[in-house]
C-alpha atoms as a PDB file:
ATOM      1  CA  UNK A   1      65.116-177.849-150.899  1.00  0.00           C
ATOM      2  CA  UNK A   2      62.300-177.720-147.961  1.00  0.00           C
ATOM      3  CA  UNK A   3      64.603-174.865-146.375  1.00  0.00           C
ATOM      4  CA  UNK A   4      64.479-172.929-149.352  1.00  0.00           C
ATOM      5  CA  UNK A   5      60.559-173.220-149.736  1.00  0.00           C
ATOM      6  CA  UNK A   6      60.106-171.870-146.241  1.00  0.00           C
ATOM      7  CA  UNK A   7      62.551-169.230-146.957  1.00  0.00           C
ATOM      8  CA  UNK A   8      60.281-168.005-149.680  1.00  0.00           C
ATOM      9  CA  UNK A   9      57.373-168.238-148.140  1.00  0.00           C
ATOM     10  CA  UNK A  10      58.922-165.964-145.315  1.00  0.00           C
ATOM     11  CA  UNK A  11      60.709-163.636-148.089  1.00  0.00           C
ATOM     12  CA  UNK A  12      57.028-163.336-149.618  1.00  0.00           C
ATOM     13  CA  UNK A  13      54.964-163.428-146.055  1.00  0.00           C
ATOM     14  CA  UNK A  14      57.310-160.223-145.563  1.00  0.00           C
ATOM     15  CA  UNK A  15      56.583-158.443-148.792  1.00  0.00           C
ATOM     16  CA  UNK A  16      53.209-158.569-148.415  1.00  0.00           C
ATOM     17  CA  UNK A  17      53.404-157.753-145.263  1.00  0.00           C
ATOM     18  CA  UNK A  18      55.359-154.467-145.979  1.00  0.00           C
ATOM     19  CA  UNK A  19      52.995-154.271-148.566  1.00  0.00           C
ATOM     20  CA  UNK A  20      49.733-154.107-146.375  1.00  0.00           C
ATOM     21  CA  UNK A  21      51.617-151.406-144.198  1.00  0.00           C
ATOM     22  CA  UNK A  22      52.071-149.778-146.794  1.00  0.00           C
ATOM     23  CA  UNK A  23      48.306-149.304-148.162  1.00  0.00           C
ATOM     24  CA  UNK A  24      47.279-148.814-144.638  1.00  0.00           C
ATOM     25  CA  UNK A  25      47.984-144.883-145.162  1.00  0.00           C
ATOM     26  CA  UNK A  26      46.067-144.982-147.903  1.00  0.00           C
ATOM     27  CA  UNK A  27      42.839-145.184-146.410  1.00  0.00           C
ATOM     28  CA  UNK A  28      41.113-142.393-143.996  1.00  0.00           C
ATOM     29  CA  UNK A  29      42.574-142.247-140.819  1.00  0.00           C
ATOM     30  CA  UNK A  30      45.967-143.365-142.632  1.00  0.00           C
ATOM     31  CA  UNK A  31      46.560-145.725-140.459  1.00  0.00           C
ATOM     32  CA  UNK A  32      45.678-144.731-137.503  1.00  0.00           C
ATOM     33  CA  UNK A  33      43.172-147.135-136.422  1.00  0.00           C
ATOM     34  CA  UNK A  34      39.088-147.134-136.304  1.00  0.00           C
ATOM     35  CA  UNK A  35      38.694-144.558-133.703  1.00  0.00           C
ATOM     36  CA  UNK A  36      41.891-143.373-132.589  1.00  0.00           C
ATOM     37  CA  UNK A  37      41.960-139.930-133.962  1.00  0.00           C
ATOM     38  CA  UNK A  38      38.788-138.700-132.185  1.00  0.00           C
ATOM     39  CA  UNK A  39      39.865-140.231-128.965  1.00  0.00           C
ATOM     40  CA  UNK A  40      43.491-138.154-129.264  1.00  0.00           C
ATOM     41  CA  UNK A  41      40.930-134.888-128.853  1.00  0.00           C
ATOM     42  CA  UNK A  42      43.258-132.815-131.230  1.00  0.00           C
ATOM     43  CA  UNK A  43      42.281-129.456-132.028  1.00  0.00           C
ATOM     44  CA  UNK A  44      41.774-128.928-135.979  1.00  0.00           C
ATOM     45  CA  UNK A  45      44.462-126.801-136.584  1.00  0.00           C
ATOM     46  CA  UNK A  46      46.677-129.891-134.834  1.00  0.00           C
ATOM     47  CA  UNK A  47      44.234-132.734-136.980  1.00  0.00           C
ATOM     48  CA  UNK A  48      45.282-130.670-140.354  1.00  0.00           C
ATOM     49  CA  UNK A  49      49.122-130.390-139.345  1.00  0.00           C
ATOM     50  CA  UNK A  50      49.239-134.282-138.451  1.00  0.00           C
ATOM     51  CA  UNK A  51      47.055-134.979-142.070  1.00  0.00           C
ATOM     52  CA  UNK A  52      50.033-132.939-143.992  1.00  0.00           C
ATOM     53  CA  UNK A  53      52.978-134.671-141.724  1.00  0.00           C
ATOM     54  CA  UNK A  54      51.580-137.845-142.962  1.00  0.00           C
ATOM     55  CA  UNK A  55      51.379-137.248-146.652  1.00  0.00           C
ATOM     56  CA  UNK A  56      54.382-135.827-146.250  1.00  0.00           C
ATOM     57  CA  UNK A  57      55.746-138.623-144.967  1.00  0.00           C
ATOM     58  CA  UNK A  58      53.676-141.239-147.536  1.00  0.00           C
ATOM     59  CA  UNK A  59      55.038-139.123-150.148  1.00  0.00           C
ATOM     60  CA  UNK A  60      58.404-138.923-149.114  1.00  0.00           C
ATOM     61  CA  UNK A  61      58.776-142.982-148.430  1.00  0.00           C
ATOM     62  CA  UNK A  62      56.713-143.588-151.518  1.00  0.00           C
ATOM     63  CA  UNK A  63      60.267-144.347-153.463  1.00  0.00           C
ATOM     64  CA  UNK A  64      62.093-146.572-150.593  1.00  0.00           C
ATOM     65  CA  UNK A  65      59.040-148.592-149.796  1.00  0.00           C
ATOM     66  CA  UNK A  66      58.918-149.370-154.256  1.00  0.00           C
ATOM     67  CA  UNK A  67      62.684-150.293-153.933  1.00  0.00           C
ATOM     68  CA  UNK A  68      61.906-152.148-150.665  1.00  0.00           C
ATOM     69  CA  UNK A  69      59.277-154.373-152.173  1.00  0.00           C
ATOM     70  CA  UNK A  70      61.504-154.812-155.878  1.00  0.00           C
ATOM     71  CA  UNK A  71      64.836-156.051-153.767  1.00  0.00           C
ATOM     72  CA  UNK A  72      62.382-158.388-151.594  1.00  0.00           C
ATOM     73  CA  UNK A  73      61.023-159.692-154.680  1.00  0.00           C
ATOM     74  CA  UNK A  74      64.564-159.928-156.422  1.00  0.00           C
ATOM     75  CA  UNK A  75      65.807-161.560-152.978  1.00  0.00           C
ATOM     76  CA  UNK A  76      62.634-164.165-153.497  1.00  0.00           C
ATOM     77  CA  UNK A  77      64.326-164.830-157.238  1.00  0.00           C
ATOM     78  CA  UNK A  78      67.383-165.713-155.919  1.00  0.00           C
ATOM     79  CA  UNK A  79      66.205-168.005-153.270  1.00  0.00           C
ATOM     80  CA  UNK A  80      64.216-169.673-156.166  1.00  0.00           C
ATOM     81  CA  UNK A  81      67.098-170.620-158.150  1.00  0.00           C
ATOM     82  CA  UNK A  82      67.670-174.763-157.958  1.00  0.00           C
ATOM     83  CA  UNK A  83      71.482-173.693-156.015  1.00  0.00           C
ATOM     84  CA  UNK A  84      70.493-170.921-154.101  1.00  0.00           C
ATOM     85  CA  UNK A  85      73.675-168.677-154.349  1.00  0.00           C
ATOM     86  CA  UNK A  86      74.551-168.084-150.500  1.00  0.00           C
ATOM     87  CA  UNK A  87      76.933-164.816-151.130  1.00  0.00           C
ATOM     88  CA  UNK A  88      73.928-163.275-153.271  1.00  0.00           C
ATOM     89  CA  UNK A  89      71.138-164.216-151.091  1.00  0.00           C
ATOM     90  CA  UNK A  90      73.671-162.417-147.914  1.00  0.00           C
ATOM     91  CA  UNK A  91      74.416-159.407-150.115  1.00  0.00           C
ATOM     92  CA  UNK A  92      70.733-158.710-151.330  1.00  0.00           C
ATOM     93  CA  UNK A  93      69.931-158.973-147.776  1.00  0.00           C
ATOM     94  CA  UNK A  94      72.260-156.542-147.106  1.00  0.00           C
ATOM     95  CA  UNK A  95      70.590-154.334-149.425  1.00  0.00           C
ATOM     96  CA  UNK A  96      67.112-154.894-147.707  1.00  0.00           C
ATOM     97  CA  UNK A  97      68.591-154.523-144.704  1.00  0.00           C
ATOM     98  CA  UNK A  98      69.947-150.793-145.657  1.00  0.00           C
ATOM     99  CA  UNK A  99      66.688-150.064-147.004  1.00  0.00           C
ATOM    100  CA  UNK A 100      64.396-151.040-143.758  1.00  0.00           C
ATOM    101  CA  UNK A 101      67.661-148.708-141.926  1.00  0.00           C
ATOM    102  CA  UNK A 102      66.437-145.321-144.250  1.00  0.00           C
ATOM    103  CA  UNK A 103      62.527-146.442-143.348  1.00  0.00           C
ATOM    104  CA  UNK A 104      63.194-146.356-139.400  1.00  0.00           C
ATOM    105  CA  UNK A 105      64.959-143.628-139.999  1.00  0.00           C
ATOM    106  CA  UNK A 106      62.448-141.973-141.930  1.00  0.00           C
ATOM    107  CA  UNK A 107      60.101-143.151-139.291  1.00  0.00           C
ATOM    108  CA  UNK A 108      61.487-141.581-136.084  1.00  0.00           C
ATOM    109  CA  UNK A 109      61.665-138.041-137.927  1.00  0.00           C
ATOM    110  CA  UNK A 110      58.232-138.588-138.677  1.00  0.00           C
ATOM    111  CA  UNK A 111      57.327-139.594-134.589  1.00  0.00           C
ATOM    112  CA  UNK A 112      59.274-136.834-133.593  1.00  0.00           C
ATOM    113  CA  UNK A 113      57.991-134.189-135.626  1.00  0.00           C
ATOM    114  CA  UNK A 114      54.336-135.395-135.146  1.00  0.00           C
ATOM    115  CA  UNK A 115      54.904-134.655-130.792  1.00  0.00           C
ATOM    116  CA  UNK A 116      55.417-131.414-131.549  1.00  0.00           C
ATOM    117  CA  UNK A 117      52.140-131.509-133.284  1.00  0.00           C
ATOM    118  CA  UNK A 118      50.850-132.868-129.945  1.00  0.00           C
ATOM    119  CA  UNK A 119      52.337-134.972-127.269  1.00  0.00           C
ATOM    120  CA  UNK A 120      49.318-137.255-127.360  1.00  0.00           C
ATOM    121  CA  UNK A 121      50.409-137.915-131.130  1.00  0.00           C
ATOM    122  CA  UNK A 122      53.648-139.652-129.412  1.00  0.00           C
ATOM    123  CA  UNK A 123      51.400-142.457-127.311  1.00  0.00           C
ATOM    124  CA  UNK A 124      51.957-145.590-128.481  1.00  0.00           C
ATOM    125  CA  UNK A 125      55.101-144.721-130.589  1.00  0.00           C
ATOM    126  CA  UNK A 126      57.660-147.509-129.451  1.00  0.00           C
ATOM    127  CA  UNK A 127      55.071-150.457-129.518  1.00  0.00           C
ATOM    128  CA  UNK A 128      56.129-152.729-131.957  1.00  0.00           C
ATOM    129  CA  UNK A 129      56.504-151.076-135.786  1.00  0.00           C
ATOM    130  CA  UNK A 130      54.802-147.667-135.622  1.00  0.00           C
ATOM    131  CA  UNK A 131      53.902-147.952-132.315  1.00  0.00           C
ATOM    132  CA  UNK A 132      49.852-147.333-132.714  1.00  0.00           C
ATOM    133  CA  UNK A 133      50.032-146.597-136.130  1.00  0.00           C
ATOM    134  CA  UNK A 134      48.733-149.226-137.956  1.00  0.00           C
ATOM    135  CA  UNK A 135      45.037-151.159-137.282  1.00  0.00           C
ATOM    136  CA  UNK A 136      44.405-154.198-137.084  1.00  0.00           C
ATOM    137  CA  UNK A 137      46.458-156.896-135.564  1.00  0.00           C
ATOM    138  CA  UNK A 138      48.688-157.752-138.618  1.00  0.00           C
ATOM    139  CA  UNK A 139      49.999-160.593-139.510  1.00  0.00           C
ATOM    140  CA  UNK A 140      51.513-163.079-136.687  1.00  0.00           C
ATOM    141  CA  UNK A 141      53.292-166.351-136.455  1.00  0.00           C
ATOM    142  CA  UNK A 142      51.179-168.721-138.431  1.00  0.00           C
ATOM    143  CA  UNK A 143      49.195-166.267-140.174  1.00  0.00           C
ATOM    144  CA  UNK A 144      50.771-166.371-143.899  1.00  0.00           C
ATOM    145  CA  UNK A 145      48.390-166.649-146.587  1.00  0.00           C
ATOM    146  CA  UNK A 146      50.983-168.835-148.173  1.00  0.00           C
ATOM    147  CA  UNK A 147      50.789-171.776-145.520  1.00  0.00           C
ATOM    148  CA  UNK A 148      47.379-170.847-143.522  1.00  0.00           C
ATOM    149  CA  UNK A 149      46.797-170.724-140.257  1.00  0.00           C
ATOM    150  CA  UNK A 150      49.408-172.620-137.846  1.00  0.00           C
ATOM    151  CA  UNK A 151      52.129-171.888-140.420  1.00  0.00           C
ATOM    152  CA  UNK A 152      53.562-175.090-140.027  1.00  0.00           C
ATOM    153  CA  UNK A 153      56.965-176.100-139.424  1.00  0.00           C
ATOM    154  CA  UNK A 154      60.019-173.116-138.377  1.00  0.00           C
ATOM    155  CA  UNK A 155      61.026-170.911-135.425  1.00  0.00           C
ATOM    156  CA  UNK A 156      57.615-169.456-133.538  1.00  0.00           C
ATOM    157  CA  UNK A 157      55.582-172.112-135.396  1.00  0.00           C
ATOM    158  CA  UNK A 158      53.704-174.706-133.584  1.00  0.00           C
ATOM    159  CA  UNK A 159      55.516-178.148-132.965  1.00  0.00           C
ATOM    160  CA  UNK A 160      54.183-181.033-134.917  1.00  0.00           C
ATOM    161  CA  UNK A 161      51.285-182.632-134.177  1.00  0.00           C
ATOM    162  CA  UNK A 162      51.644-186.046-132.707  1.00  0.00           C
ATOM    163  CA  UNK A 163      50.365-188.784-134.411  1.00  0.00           C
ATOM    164  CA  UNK A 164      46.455-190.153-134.218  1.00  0.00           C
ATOM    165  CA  UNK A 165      47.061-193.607-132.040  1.00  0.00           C
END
């Protein structure tokens, strides 16, 4: 039962996390960090044609990130259930899996289309997810709101504390 509970809290500490990358292109800059768009010194006829490539791009994910975030919340279900079903739980994985496939996918069109914008655009792209695209550091190992900071017990977490003598 205590493997299932961390299970969900990772199945939920991903959501949100997908989630939170998600809004990020929402907001000015779309993503692109506090001052990273002036320091790229792009021209405004480049600035506009990276703005539309981006909406573009929110737009055209808008419908795979929804299904990403319903099958990682119908993927939290089953791991909730008191026998966790282990063919279910591998097949709806399966099904996330696919989906995060068609996002990188969608994601190194996007990188590839916004060099020819400008090559400067392409900095950073390889670096982790997005490469430079998001701000902020993000959520790490023992960051989930779920379990606060040290995230207790699992792989990357910090070992147990020993005990006060």
């Amino acid at each position: 039962m205590k493997t299932s509970k961390i299970s969900l809290v990772a199945v939920l500490a991903l959501s949100l996390t997908l989630g939170l990358a998600a809004s990020s292109w929402a907001r000015p800059g779309g993503g692109m960090g506090g001052g990273m768009m002036g320091a790229m010194n792009l021209t405004p006829d480049q600035a506009g044609k990276f703005f539309d490539l981006k909406e573009k791009f929110h737009n055209d994910t808008a419908p795979l990130r929804k299904q990403m975030m319903v099958k990682h919340a119908e993927l939290a279900a089953l791991w909730k259930a008191e026998k966790p079903d282990q063919a279910a739980i591998t097949a709806k994985q399966k099904e996330v899996n696919a989906l995060r496939d068609q996002m990188q996918e969608k994601r190194t069109a996007f990188q590839l289309e916004a060099r020819k914008i400008s090559p400067e655009l392409g900095k950073g792209f390889g670096r982790g997810m997005g490469g430079g695209m998001h701000h902020g550091r993000g959520m790490g190992p023992g960051d989930c709101p779920m379990v606060g900071p040290g995230g207790g017990p699992g792989p990357g977490g910090p070992p147990p504390a020993a005990p006060a003598k």
